[in-house]
N, C-alpha and C. Protein backbone atom coordinates (compact mmCIF):
# COMPACT_ATOMS: atom_id res chain seq x y z
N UNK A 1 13.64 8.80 90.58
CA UNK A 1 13.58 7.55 91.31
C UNK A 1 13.88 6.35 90.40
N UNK A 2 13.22 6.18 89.20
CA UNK A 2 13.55 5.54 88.35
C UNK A 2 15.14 5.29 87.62
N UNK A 3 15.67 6.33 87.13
CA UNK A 3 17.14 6.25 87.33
C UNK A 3 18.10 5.70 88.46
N UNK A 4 17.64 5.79 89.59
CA UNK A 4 17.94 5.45 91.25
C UNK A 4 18.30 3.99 90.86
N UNK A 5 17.05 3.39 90.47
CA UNK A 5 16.68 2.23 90.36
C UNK A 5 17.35 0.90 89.27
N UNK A 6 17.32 2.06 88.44
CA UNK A 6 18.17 1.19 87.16
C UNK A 6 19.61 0.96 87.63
N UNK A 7 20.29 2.26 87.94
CA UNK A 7 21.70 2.57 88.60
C UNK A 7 21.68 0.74 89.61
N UNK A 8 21.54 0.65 90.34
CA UNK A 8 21.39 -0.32 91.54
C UNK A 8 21.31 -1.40 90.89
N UNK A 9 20.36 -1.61 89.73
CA UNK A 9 19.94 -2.81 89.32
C UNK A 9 21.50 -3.26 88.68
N UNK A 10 21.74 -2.50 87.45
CA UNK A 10 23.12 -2.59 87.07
C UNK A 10 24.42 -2.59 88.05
N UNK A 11 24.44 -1.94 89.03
CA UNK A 11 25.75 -2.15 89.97
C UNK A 11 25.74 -3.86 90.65
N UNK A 12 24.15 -4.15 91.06
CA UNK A 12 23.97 -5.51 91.15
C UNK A 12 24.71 -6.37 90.36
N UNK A 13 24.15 -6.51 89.22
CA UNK A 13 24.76 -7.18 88.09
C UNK A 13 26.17 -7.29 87.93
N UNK A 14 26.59 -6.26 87.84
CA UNK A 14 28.20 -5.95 87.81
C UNK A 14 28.79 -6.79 88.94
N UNK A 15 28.09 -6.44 90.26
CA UNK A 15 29.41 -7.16 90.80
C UNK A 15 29.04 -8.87 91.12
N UNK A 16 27.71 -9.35 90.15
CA UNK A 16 27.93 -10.55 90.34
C UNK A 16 28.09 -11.57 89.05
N UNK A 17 28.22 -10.67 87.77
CA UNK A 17 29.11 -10.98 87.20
C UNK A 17 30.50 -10.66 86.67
N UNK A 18 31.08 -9.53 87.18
CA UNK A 18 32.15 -9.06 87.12
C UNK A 18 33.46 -10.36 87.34
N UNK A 19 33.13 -11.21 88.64
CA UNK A 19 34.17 -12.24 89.28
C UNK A 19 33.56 -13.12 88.20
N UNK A 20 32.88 -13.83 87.97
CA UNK A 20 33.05 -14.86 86.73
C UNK A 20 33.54 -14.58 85.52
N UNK A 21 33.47 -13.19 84.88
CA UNK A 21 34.26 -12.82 83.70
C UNK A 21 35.41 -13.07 83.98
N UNK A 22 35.99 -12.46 85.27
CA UNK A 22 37.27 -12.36 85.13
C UNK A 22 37.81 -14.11 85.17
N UNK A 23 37.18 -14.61 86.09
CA UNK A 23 37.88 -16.42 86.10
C UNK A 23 37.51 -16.90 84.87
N UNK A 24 37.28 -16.24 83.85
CA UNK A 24 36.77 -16.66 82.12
C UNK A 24 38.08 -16.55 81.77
N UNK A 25 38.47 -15.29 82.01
CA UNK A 25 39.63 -14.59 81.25
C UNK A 25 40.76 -15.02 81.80
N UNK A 26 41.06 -15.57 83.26
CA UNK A 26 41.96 -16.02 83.50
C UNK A 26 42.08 -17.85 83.12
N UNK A 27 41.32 -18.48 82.63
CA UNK A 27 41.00 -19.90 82.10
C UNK A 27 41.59 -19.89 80.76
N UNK A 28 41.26 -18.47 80.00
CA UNK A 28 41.70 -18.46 78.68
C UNK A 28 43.19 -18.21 78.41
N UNK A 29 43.42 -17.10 79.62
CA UNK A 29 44.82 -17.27 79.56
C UNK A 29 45.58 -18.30 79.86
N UNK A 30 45.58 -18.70 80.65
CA UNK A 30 46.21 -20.39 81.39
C UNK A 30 46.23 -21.16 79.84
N UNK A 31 44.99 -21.22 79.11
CA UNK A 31 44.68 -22.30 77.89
C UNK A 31 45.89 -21.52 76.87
N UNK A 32 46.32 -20.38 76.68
CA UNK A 32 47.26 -19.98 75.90
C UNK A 32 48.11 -20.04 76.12
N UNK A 33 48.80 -20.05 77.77
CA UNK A 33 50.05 -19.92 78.46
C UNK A 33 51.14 -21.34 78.19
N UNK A 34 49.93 -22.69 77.83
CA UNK A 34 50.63 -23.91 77.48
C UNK A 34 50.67 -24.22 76.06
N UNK A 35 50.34 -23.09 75.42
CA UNK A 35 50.85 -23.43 74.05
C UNK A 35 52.08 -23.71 73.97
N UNK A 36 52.30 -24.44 73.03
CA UNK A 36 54.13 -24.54 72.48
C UNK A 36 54.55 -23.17 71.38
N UNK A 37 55.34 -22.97 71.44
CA UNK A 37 56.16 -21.79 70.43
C UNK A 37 55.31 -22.25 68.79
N UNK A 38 55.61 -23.42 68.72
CA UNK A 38 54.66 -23.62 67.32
C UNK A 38 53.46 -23.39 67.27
N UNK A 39 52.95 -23.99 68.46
CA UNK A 39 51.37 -23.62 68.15
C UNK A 39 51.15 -22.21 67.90
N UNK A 40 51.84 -21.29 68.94
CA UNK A 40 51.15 -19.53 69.09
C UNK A 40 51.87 -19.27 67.37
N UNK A 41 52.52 -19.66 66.58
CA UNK A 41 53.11 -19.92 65.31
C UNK A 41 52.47 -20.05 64.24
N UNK A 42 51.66 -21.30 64.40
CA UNK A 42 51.15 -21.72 63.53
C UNK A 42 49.82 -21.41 63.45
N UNK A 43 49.45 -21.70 64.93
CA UNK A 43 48.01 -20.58 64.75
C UNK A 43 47.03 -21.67 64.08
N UNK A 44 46.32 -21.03 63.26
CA UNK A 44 45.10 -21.43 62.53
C UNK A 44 45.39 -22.35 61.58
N UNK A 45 46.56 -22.98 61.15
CA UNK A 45 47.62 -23.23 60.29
C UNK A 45 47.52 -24.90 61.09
N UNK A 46 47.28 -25.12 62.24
CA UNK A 46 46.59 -26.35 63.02
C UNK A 46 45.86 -27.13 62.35
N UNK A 47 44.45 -26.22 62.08
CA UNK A 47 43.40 -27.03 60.99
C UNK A 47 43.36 -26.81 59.71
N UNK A 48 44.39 -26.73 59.21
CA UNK A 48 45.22 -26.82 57.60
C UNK A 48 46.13 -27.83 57.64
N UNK A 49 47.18 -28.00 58.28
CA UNK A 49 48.42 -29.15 58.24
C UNK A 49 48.08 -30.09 58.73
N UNK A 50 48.38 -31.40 57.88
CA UNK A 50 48.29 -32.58 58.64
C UNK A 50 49.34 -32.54 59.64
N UNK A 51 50.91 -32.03 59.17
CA UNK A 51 51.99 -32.02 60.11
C UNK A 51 52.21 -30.19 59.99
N UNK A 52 52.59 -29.91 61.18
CA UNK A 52 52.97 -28.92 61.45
C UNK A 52 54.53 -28.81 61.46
N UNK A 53 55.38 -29.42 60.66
CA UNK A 53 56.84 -29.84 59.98
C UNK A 53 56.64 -29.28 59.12
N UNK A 54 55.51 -29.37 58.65
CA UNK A 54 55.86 -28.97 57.13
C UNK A 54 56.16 -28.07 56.64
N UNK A 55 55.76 -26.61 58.02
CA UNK A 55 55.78 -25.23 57.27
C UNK A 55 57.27 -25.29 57.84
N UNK A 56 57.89 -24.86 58.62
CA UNK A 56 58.98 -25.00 59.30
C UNK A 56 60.08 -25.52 58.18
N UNK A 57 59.64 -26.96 57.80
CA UNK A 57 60.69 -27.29 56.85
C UNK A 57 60.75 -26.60 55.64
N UNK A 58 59.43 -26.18 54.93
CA UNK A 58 59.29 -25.43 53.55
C UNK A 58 60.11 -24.15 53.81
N UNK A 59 59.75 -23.54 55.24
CA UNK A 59 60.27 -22.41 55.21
C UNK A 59 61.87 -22.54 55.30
N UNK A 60 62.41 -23.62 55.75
CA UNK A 60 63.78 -23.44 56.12
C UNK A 60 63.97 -24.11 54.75
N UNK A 61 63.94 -24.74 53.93
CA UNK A 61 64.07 -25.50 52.64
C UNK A 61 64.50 -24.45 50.90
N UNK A 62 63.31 -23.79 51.25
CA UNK A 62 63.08 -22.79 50.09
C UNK A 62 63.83 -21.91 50.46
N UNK A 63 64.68 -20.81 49.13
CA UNK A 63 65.37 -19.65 49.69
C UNK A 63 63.95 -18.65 49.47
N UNK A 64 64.26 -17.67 50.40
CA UNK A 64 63.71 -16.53 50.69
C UNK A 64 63.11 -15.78 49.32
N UNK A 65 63.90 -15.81 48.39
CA UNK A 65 63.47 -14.90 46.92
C UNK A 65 62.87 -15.92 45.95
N UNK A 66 62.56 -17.35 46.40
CA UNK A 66 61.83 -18.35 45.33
C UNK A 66 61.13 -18.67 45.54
N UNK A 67 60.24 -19.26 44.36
CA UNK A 67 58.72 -19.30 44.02
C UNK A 67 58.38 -20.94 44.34
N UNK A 68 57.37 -21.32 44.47
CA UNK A 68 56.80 -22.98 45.41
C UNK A 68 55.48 -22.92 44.19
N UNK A 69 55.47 -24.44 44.44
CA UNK A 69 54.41 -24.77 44.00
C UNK A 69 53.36 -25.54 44.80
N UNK A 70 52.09 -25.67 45.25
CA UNK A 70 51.72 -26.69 46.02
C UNK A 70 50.56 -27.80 45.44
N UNK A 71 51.32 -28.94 45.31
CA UNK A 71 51.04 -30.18 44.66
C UNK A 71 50.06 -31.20 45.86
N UNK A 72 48.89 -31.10 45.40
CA UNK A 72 47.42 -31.64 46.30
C UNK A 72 47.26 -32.93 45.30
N UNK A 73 47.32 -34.13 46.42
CA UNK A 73 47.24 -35.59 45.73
C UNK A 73 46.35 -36.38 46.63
N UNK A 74 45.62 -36.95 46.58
CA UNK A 74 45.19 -37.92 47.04
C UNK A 74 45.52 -39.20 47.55
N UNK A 75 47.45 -39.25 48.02
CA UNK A 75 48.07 -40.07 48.75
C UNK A 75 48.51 -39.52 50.56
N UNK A 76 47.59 -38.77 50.97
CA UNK A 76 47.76 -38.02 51.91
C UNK A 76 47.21 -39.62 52.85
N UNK A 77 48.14 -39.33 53.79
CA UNK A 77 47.12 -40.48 55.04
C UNK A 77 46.75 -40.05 56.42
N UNK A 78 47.32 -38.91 56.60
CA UNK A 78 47.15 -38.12 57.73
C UNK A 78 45.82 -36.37 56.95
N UNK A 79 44.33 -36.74 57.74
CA UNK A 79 43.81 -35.13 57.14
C UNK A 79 43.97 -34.57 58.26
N UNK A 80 44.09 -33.06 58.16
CA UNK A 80 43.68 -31.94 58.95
C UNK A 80 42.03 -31.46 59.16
N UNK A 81 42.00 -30.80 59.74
CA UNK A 81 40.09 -30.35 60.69
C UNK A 81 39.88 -29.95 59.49
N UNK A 82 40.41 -29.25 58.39
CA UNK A 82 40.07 -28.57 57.18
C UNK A 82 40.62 -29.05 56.28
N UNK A 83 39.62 -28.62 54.54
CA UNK A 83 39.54 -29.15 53.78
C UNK A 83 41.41 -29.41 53.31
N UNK A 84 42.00 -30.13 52.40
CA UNK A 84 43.49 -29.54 51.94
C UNK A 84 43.25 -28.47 50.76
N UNK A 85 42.23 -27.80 50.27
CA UNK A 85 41.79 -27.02 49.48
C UNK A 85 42.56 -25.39 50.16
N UNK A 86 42.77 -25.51 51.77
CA UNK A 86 43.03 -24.31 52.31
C UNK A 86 44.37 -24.74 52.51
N UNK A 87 44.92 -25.17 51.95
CA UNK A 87 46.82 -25.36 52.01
C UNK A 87 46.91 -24.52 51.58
N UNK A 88 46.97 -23.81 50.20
CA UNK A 88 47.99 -23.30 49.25
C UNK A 88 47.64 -21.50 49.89
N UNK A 89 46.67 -21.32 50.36
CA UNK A 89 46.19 -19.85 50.99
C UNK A 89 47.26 -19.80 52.26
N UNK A 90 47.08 -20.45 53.17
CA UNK A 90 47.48 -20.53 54.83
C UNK A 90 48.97 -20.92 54.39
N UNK A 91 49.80 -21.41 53.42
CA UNK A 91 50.89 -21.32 53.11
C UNK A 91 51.39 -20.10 52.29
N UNK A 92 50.51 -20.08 51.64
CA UNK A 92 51.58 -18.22 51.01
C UNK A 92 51.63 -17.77 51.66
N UNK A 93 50.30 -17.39 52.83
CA UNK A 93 50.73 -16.53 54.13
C UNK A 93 52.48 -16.73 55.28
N UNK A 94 52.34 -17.93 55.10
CA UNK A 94 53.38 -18.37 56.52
C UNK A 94 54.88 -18.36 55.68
N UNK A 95 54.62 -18.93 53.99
CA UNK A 95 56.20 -19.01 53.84
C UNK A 95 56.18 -17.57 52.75
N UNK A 96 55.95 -16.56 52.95
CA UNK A 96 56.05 -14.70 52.63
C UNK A 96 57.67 -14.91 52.85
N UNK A 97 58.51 -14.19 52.56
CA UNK A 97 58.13 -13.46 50.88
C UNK A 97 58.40 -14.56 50.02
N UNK A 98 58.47 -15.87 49.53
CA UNK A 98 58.24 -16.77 49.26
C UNK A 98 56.75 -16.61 48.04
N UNK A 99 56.78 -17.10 46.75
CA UNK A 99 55.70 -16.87 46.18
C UNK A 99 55.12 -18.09 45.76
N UNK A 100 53.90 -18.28 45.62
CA UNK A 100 54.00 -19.62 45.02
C UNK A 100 53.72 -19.20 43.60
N UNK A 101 53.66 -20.33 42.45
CA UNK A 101 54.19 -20.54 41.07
C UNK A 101 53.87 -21.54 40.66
N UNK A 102 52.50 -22.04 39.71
CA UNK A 102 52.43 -23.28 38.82
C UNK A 102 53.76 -24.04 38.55
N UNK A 103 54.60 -23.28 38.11
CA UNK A 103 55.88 -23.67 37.29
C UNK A 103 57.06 -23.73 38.35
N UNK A 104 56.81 -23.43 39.34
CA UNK A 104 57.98 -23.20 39.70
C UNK A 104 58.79 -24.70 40.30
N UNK A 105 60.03 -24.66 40.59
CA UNK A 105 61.01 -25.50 40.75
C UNK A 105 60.52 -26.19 42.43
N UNK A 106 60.43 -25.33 43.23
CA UNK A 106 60.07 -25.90 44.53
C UNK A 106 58.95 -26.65 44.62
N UNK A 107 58.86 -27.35 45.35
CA UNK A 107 57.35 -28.24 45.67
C UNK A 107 57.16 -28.60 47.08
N UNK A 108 55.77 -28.33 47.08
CA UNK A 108 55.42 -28.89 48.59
C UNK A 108 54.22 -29.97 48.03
N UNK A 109 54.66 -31.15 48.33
CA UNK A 109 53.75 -32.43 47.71
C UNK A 109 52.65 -32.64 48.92
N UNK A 110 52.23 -32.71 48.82
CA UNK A 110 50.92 -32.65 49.68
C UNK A 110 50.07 -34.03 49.16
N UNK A 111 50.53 -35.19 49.50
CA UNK A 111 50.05 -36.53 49.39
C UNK A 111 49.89 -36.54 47.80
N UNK A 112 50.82 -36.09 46.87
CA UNK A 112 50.76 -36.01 45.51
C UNK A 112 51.63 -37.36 45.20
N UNK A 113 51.45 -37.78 44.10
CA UNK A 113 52.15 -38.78 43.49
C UNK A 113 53.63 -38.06 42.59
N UNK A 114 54.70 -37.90 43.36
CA UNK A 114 55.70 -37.06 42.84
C UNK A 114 56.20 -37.73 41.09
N UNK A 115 55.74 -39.01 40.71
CA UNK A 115 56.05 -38.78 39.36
C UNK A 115 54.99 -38.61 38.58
N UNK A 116 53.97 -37.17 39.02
CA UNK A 116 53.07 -36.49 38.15
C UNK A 116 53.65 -35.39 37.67
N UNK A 117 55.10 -35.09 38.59
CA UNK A 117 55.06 -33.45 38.62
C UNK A 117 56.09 -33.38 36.95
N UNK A 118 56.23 -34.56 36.66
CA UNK A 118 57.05 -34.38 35.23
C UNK A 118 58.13 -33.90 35.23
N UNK A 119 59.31 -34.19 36.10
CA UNK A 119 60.90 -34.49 35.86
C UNK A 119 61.07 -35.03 37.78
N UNK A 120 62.44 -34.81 37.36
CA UNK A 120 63.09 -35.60 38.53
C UNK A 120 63.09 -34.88 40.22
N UNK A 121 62.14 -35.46 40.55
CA UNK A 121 61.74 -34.80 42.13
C UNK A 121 62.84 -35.50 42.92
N UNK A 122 63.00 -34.23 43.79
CA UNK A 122 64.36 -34.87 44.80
C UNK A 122 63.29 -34.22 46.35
N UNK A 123 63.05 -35.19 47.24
CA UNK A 123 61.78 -34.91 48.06
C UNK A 123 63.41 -34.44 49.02
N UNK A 124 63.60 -33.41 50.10
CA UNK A 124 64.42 -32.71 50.43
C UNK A 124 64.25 -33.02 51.96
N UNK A 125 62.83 -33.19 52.17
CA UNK A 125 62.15 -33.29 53.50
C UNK A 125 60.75 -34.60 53.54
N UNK A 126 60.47 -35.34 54.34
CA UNK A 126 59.00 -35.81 54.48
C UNK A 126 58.57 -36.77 55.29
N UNK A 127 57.83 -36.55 55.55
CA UNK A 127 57.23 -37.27 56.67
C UNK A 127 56.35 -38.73 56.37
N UNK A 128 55.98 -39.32 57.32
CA UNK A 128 55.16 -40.54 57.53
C UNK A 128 53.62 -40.27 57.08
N UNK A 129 53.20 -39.07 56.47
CA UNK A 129 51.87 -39.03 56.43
C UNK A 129 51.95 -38.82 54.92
N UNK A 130 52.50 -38.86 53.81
CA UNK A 130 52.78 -38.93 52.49
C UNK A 130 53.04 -37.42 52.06
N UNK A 131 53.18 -36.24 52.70
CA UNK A 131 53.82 -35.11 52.76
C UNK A 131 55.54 -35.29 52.40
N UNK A 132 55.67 -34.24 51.18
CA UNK A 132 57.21 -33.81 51.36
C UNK A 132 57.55 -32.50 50.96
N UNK A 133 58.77 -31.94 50.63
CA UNK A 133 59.45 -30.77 50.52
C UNK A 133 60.36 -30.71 49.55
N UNK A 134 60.78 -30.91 48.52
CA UNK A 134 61.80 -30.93 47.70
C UNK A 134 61.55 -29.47 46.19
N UNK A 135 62.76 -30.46 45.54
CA UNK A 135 63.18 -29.26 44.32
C UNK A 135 63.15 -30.49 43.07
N UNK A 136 62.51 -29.86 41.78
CA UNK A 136 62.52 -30.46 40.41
C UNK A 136 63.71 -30.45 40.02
N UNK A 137 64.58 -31.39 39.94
CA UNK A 137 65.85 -31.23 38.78
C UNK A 137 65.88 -30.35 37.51
């Protein structure tokens, strides 16, 4: 009898929350369905970039087999939800096979003062928020 009982109690349940899960799941979808191509893209990469240009351009900027550096300055005027401490992680990921490199020739200036980086910066790409994209002479 007791089993009887539980059975019922749970089929209850089920079917009166069964229809609100599902209008959960259809809310969440709708909320994904108006993403833009960048967003489902960039992803988590949202609360890292001040501009979401930036990966796009690094990636189209840099060739495929070279190494980046990412240059964190304190001329940034636009922040992201997150620290800029999580740039240089959430970018090795997105611009693969792409490596980054202390030394290397590429730069992604990240509100840096480009005559720190010690020779002749040619900014390639950049935006209004003190972000750019270039190569060291």
């Amino acid at each position: 009898m007791c089993v009887v009982y539980v059975v019922a109690v749970l089929l209850v349940l089920v079917a009166i929350e069964l229809p609100k899960r599902l209008d959960e799941l259809g809310s969440v979808a709708r909320a994904n369905a108006s993403l833009s191509f960048a967003d489902r893209e960039i992803a988590g990469g949202n609360s890292v970039l001040a501009d979401q240009q930036l990966a796009y351009e690094a990636r189209a900027i840099f060739p495929p087999d070279a190494s980046y550096r990412v240059v964190i300055g304190p001329k940034l005027t636009k922040q992201a939800s997150l620290p800029t401490t999580s740039l240089p992680a959430w970018l090795r990921y997105f611009l693969m096979p792409r490596r980054p490199n202390d030394s290397a020739p590429w730069v992604v200036c990240y509100g840096c003062d480009p005559a720190s980086l010690g020779a002749a910066y040619e900014p390639l790409w950049h935006d209004e928020y003190g972000i750019s994209v270039g190569r060291l002479k």
